[in-house]
Structures are given as structure tokens and as C-alpha cells.
N, C-alpha and C. Protein backbone atom coordinates (compact mmCIF):
# COMPACT_ATOMS: atom_id res chain seq x y z
N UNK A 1 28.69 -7.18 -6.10
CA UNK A 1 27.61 -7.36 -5.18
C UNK A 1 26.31 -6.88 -5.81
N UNK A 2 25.15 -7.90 -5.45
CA UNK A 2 23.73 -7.47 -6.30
C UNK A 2 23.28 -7.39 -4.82
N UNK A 3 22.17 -6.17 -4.72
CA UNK A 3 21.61 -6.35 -3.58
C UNK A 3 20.05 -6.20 -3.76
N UNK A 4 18.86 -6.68 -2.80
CA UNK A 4 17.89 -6.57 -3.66
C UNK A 4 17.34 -6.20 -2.22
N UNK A 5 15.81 -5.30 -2.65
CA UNK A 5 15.22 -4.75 -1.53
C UNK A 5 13.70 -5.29 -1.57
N UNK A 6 13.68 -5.73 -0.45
CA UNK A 6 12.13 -6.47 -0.39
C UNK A 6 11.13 -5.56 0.19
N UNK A 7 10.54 -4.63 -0.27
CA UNK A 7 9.77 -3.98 0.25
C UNK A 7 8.16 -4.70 0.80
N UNK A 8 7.13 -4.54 1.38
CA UNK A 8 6.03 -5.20 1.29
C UNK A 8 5.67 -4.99 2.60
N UNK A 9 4.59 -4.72 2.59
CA UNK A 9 2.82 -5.10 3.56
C UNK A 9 2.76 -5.94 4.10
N UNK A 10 2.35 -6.46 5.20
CA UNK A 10 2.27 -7.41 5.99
C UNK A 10 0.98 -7.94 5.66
N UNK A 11 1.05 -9.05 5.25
CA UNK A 11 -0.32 -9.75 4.87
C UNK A 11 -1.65 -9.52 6.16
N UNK A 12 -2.49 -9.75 5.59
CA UNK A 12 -3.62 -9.58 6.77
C UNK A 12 -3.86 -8.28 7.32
N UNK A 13 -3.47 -6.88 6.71
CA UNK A 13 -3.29 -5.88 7.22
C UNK A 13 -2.47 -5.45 8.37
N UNK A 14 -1.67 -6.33 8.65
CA UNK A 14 -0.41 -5.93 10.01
C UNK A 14 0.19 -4.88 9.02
N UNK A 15 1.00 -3.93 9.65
CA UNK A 15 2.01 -3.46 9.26
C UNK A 15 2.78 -2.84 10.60
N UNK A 16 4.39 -2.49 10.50
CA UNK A 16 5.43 -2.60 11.03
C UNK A 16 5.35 -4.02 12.10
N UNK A 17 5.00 -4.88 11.14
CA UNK A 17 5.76 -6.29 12.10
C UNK A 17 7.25 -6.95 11.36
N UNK A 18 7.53 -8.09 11.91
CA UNK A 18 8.76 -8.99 11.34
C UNK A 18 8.74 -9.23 9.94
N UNK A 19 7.32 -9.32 9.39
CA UNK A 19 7.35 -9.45 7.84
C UNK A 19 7.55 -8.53 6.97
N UNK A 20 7.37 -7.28 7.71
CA UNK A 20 7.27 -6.05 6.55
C UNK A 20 8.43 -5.78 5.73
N UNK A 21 9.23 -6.68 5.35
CA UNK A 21 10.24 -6.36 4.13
C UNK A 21 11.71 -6.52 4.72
N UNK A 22 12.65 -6.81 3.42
CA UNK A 22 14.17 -7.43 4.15
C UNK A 22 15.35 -6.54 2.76
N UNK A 23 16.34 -6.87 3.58
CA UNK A 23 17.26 -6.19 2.62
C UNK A 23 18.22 -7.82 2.20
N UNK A 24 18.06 -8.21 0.77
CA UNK A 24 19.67 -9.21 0.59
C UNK A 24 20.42 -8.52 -0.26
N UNK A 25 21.88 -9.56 -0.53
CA UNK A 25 22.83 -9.23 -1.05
C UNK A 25 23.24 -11.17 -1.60
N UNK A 26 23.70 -10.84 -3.10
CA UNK A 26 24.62 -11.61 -3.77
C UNK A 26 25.88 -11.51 -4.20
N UNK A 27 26.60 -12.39 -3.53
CA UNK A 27 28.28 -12.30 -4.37
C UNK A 27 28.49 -13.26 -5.79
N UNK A 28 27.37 -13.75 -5.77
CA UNK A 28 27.98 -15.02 -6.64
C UNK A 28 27.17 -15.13 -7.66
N UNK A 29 26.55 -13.81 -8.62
CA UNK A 29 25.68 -13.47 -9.64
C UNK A 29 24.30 -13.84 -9.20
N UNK A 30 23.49 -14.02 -8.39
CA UNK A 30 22.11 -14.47 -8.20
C UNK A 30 21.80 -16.10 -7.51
N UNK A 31 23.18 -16.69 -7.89
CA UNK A 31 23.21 -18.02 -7.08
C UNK A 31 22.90 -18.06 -5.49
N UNK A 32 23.16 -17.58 -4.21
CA UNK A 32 22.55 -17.17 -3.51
C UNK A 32 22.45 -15.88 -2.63
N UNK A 33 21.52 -15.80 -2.07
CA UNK A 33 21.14 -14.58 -1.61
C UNK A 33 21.33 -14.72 -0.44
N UNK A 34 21.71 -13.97 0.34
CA UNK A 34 22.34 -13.94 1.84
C UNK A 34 21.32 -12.56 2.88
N UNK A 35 20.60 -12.62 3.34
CA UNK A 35 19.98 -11.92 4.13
C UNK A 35 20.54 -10.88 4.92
N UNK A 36 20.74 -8.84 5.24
CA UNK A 36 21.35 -8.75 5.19
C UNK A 36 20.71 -7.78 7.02
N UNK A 37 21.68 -8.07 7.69
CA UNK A 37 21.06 -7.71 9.59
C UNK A 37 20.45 -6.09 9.43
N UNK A 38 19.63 -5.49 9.68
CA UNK A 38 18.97 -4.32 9.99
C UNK A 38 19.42 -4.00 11.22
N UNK A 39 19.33 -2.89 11.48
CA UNK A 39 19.22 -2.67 13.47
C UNK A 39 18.07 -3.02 13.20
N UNK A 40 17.98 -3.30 15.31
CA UNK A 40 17.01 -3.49 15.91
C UNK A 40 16.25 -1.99 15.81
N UNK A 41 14.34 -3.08 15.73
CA UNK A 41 12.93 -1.72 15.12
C UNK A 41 13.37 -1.48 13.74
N UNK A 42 13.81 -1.51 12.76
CA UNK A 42 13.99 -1.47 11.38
C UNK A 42 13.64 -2.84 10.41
N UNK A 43 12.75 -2.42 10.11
CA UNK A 43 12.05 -3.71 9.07
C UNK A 43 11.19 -2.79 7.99
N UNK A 44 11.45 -2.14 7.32
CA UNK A 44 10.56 -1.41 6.26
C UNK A 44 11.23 -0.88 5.24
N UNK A 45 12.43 -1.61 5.06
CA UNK A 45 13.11 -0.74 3.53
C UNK A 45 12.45 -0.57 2.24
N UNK A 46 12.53 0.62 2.21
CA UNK A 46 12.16 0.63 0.91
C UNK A 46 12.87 1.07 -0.20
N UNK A 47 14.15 1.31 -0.13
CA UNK A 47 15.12 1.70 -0.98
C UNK A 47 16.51 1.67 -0.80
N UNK A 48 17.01 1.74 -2.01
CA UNK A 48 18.84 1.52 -1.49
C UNK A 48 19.88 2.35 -1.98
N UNK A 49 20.45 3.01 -2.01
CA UNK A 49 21.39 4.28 -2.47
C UNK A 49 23.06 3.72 -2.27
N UNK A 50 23.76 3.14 -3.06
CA UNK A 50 24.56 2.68 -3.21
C UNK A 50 25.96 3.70 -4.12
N UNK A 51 26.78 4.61 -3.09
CA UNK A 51 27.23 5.79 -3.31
C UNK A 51 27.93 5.46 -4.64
N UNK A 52 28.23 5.89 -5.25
CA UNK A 52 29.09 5.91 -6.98
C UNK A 52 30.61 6.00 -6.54
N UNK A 53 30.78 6.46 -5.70
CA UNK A 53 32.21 7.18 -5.32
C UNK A 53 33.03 5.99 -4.26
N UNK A 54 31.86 5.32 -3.44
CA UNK A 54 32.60 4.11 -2.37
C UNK A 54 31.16 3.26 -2.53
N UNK A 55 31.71 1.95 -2.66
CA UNK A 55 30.20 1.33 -3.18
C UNK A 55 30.01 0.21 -1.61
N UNK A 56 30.63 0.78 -0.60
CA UNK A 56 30.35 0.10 0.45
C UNK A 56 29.77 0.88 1.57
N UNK A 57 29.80 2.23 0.87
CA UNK A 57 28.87 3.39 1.42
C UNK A 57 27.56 3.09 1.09
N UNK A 58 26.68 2.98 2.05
CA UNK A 58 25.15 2.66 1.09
C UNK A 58 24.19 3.87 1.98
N UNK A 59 23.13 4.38 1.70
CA UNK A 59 21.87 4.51 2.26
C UNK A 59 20.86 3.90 2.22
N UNK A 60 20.15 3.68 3.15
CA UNK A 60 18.84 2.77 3.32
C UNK A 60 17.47 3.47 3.38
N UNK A 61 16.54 3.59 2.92
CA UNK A 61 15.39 4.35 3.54
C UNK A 61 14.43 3.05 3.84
N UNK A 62 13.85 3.73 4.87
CA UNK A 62 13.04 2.60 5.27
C UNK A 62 11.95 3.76 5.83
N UNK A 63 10.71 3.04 6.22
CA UNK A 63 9.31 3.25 7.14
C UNK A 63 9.58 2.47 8.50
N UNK A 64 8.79 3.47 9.00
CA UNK A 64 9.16 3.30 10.56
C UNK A 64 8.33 1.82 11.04
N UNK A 65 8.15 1.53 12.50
CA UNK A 65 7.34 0.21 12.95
C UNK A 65 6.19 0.86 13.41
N UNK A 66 5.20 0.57 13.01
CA UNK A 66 4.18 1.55 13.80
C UNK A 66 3.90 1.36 15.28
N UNK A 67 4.16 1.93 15.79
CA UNK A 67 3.76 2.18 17.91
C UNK A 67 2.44 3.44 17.86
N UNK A 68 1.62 3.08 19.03
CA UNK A 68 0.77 3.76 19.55
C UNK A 68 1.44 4.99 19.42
N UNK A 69 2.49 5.43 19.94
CA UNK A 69 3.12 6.65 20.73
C UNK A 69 3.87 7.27 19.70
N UNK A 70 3.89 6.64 18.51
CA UNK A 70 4.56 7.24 16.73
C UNK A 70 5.08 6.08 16.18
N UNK A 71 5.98 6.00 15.45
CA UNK A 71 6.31 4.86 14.55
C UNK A 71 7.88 5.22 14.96
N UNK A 72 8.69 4.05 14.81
CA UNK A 72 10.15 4.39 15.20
C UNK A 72 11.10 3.46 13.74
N UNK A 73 11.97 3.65 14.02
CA UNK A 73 12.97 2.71 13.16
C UNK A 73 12.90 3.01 11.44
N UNK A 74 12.32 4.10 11.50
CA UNK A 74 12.58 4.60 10.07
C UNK A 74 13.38 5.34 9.61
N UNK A 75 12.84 6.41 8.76
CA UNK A 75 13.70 7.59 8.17
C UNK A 75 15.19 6.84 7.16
N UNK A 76 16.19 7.58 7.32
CA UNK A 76 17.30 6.62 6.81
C UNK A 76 18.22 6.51 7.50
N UNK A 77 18.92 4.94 7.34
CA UNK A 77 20.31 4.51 7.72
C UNK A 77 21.33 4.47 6.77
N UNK A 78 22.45 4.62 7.69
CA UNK A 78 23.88 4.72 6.56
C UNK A 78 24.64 3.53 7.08
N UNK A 79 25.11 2.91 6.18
CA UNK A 79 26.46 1.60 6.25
C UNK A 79 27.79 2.10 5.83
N UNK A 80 29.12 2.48 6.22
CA UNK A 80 29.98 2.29 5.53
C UNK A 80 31.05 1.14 5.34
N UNK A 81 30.17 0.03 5.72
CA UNK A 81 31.00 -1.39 5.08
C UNK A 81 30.50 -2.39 4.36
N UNK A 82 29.45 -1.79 4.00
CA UNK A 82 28.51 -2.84 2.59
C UNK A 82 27.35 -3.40 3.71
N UNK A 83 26.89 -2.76 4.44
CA UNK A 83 25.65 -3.39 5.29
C UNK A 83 26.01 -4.05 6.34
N UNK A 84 27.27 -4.42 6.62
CA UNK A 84 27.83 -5.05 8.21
C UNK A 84 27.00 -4.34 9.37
N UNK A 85 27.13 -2.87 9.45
CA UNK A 85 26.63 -2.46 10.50
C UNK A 85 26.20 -1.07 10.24
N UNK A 86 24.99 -0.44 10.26
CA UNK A 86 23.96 0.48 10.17
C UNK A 86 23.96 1.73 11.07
N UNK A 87 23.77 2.71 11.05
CA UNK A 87 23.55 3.83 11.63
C UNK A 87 22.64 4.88 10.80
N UNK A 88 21.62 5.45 12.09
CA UNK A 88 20.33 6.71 11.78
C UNK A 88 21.17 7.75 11.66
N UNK A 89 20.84 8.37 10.38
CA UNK A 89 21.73 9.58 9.90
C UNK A 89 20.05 10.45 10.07
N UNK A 90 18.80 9.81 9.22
CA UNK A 90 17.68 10.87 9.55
C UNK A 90 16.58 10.51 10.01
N UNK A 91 16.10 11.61 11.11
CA UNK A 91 14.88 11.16 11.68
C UNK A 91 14.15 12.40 11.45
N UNK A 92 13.89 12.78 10.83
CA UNK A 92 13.03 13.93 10.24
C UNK A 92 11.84 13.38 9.78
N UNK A 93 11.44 12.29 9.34
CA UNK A 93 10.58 11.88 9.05
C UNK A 93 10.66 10.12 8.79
N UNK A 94 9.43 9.44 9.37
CA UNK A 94 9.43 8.02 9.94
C UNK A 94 8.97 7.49 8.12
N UNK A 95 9.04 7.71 7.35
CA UNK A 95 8.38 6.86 6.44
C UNK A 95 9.08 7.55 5.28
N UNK A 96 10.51 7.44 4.77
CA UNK A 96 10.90 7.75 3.84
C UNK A 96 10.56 6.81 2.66
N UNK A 97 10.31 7.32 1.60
CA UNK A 97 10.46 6.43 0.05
C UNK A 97 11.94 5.97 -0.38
N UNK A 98 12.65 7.14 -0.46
CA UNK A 98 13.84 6.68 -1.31
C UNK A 98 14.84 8.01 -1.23
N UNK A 99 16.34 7.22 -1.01
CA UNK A 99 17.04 8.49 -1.12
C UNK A 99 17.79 7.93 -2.51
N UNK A 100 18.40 9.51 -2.82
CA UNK A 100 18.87 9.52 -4.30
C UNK A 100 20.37 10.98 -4.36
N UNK A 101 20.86 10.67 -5.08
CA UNK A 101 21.89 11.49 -4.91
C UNK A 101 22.49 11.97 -6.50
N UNK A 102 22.82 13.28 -6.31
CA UNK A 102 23.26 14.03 -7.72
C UNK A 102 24.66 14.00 -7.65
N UNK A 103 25.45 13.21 -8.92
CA UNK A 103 26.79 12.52 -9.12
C UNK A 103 27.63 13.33 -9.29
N UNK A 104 27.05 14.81 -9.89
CA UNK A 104 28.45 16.13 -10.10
C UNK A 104 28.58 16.48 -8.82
N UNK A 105 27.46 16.23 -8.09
CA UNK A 105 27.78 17.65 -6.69
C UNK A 105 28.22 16.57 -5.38
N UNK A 106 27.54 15.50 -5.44
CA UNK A 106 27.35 14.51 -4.20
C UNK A 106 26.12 14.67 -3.34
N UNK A 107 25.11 15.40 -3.72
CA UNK A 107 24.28 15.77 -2.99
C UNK A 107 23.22 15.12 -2.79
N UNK A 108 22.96 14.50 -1.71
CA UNK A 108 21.91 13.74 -1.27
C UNK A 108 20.68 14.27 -1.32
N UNK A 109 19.43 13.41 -2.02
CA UNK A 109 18.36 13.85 -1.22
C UNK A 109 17.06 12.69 -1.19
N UNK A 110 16.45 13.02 -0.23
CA UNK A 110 15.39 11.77 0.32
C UNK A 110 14.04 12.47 0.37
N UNK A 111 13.20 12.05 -0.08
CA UNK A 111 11.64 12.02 0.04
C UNK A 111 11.05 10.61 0.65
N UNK A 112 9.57 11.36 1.11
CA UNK A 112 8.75 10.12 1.68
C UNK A 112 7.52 10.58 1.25
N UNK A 113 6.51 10.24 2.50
CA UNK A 113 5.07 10.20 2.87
C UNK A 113 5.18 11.07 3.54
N UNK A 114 5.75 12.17 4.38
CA UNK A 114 5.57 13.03 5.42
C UNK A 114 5.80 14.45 5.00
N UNK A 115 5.75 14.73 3.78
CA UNK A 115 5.41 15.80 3.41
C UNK A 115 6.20 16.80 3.23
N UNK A 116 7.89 16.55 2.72
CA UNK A 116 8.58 17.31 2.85
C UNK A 116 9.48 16.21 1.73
N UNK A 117 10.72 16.98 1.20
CA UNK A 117 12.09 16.47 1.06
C UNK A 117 12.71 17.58 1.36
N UNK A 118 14.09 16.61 1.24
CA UNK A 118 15.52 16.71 1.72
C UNK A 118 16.67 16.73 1.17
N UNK A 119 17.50 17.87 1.66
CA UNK A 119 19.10 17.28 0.91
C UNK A 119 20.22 17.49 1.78
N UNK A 120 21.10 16.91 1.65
CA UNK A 120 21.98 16.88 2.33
C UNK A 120 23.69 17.09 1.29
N UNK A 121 24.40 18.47 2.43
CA UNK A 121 25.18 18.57 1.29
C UNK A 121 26.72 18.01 1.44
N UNK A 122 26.16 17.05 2.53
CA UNK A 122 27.75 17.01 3.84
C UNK A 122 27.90 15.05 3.87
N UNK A 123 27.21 14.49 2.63
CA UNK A 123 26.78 12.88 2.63
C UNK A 123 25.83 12.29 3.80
N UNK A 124 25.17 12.56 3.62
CA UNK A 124 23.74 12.80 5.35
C UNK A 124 23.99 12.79 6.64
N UNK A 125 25.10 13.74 6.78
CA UNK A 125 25.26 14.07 8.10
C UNK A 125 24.48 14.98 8.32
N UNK A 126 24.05 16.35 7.93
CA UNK A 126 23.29 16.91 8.08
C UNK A 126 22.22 17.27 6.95
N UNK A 127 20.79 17.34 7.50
CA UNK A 127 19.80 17.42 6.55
C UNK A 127 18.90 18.52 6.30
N UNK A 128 18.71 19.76 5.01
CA UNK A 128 17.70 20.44 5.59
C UNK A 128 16.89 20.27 4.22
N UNK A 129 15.40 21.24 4.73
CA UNK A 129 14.31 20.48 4.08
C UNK A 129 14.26 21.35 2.43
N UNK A 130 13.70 20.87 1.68
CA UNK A 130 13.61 21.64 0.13
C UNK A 130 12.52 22.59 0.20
N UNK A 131 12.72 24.06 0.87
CA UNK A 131 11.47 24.92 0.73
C UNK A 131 10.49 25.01 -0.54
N UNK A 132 9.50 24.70 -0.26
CA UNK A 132 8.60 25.34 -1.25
C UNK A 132 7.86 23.50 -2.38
N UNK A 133 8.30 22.62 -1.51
CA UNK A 133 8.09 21.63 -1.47
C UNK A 133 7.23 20.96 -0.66
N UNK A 134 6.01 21.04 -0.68
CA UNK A 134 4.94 21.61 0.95
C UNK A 134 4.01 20.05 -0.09
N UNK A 135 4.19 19.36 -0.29
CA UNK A 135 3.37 17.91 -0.45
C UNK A 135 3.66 16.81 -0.08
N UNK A 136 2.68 16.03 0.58
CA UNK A 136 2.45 14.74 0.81
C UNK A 136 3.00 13.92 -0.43
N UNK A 137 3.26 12.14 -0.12
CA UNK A 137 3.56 11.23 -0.84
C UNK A 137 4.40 11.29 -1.82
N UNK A 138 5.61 12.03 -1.67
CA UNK A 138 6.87 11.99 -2.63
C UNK A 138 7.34 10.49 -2.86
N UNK A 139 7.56 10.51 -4.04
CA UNK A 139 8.50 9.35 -4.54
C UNK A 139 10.04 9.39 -4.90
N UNK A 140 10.55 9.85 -5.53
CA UNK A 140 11.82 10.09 -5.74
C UNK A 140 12.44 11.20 -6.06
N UNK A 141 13.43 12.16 -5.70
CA UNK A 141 14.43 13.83 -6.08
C UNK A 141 15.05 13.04 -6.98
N UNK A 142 14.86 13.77 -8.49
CA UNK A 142 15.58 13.65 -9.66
C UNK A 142 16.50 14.46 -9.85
N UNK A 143 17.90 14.72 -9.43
CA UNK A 143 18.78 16.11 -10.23
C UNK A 143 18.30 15.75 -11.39
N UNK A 144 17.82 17.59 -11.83
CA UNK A 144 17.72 17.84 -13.36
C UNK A 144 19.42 17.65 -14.10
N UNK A 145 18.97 16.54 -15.34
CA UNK A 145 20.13 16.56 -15.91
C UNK A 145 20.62 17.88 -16.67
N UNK A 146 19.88 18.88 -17.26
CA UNK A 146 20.53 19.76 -17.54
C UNK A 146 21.36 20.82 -16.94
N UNK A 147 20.87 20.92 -15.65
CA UNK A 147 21.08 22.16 -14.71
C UNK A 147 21.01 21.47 -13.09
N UNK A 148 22.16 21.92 -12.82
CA UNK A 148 22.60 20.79 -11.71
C UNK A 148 21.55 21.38 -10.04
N UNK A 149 21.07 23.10 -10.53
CA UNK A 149 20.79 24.10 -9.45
C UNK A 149 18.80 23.67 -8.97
N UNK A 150 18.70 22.74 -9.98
CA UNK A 150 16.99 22.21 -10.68
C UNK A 150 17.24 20.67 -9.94
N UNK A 151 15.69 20.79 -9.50
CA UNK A 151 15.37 19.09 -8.79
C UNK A 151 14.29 18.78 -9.78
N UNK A 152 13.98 17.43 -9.99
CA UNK A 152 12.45 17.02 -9.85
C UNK A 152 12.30 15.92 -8.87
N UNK A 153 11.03 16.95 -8.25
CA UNK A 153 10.49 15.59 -7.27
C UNK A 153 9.02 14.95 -8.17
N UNK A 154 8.50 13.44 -8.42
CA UNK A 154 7.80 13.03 -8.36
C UNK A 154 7.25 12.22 -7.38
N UNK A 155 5.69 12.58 -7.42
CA UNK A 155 4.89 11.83 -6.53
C UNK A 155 4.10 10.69 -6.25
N UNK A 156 3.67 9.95 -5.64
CA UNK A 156 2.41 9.13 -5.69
C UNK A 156 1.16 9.38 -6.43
N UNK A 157 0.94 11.06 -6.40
CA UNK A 157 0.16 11.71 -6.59
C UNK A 157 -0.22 12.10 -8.54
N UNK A 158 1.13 11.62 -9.21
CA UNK A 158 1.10 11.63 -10.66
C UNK A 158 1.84 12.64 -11.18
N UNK A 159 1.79 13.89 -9.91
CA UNK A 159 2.60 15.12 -10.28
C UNK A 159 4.26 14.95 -9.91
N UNK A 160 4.16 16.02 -10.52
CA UNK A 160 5.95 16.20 -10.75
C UNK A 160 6.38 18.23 -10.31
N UNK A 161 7.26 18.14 -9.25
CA UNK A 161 7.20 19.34 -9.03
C UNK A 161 9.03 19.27 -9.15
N UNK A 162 8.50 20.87 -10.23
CA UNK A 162 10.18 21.18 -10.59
C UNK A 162 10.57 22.20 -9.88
N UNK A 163 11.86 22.21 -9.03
CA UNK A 163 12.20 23.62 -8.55
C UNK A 163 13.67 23.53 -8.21
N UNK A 164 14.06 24.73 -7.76
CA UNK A 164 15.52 24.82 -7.01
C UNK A 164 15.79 23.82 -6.55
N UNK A 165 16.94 22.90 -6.36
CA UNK A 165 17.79 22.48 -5.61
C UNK A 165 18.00 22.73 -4.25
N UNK A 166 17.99 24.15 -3.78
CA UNK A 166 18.49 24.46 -2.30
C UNK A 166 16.98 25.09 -1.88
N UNK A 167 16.23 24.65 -2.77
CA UNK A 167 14.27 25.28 -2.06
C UNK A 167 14.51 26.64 -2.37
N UNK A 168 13.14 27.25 -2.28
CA UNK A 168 12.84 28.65 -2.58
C UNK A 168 12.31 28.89 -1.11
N UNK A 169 13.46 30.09 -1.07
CA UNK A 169 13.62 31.11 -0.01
C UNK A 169 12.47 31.76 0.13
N UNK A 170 11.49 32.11 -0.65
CA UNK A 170 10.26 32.73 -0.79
C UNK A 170 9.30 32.64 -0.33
N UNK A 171 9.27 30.69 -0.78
CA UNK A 171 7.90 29.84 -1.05
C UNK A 171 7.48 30.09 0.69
N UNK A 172 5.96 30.00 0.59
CA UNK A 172 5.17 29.84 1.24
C UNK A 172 5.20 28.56 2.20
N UNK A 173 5.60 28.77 3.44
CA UNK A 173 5.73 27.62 4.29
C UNK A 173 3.93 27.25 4.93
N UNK A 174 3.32 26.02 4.98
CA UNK A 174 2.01 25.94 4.91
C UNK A 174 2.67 24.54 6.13
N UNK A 175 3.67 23.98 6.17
CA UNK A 175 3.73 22.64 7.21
C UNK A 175 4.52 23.23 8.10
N UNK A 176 3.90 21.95 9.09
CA UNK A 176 4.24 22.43 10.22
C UNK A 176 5.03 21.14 10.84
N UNK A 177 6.21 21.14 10.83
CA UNK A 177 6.98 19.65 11.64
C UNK A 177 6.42 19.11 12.47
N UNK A 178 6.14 17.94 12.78
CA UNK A 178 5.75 16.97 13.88
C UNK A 178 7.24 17.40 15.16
N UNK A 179 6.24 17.23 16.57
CA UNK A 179 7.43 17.09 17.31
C UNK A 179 8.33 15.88 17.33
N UNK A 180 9.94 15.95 17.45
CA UNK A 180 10.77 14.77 17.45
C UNK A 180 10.32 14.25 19.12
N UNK A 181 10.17 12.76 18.73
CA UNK A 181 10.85 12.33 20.43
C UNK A 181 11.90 12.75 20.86
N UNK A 182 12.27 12.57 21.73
CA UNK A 182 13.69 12.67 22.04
C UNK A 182 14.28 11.48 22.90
């Protein structure tokens, strides 16, 4: 299976409408592409995490739909049958970039636009945040290949911030969580 992620902007400056981006999948080397169902309010993927260990385990990150009242249908979804059917593992934040996962440990982790990352040590059932990681516009958590206890996060921003794995207990907390709906 090839699967490909259509990320993208809604022409004309819309964004979170029907156009803002699709998820496919190929069985048959690139010959065709098969369109692949989102839940309903989910149209913003922007990435795909396709587990090493069960390859019908996937994660999705996506950006939320924008509403007056917050943006919904983001954060990330989990599949465990190759994209048949979807479930919100995180709503911690509506506009994730990309989740990524470290292959010795299994350990998940997801960055966005909202000013925080994440890891998860349980396959994203539960999520907590990387202390001492206090910036806007993350792009992707790199496990350091040498040292499994070391992240790098890079940003939008050009920088690259190296630290613990499980956050620093120390660091200076400066954000402040948005309230969840409920």
C-alpha cells in the first residue's frame, strides 16, 4: 500500500472547507488512487505515521475546520485497519503538523502550530506535553539517533531545539493551555 497525503489551502483564502486536503491510498503501484473516508469535520491532513510494527495501524495529524467558537476536527486520528475507520486519540491541540515515532522505544510524538509537543508512551492513548518546549510552529520530533533519552524538534521557525525526551522537569513553564471544549 502507497498512501499519499494531500495537504493544501483552500484557494481564494477559504480555509477549513471541503477542499482543504485528502488522504489516498494505492494497491496497485500508483495505477490508481482510491480516496480514503475521514470522519466527519476532518479535512486538513497533514501527515501520516504508518506504525513499523502493524502497518494497518496508522496516525493521522490533521488541522482543525475553522468555527467562530474554535476550530474542531483536528489534532490526531488513529486507524487500526489501514484507514477503514478513524478515531480522536488527541485533542490537545487543533492544528497538529506531524506525528512521528521512535522505533527502539515505540514512542510517539506529535508537534504543531500550538505551541507545545508531545509524546505518548502507551501508542496515543495517552498524551503528555515535552516540558521546556514552550514554542510556536513545530514541524517534526526527531528521536536523536544516538541517544534514545534526546529529541529534536524542528521548526517553521529555522530552529532546532534539542532536549530530553520526557521534557525538563525544571524548564520554565511560560504557556498557558487553551481551555478544551467539552
Amino acid at each position: 500500500m502507497l498512501y499519499l497525503v494531500v495537504a493544501r489551502r483552500s484557494e481564494n483564502g477559504r480555509i477549513g472547507d471541503e477542499d482543504d486536503g485528502a488522504l489516498y491510498v494505492s494497491d496497485d503501484a500508483t495505477e490508481r488512487w482510491t480516496r480514503v473516508a475521514l470522519p466527519s469535520g476532518t479535512n486538513g491532513p497533514t501527515g501520516l505515521l504508518i506504525d513499523p510494527a502493524d502497518p494497518r495501524r496508522m496516525c493521522l495529524s490533521a488541522w482543525g475546520v475553522y468555527r467562530a467558537d474554535g476550530d474542531s476536527g483536528g489534532g490526531i486520528l488513529m486507524s487500526t485497519d489501514a484507514g477503514k475507520s478513524w478515531r480522536p486519540i488527541f485533542d490537545h491541540g487543533q492544528h497538529v503538523y506531524d506525528v512521528s515515532i521512535d522505533p527502539r522505544t515505540g514512542t510517539l510524538y506529535a508537534c504543531g502550530f500550538d505551541q507545545a509537543a508531545w509524546r505518548s508512551l502507551d501508542r496515543g492513548e495517552t498524551w503528555t506535553r515535552i516540558r521546556g518546549f514552550n514554542f510556536k510552529w513545530g514541524h517534526r520530533v526527531i528521536p536523536d539517533p544516538a541517544d534514545p533519552t534526546r529529541i529534536y524538534i524542528t521548526t517553521f521557525g529555522g530552529g532546532v531545539w534539542h532536549g530530553p525526551a520526557a521534557g525538563d522537569p525544571d524548564a520554565v513553564e511560560d504557556v498557558i493551555e487553551p481551555a478544551r471544549r467539552q
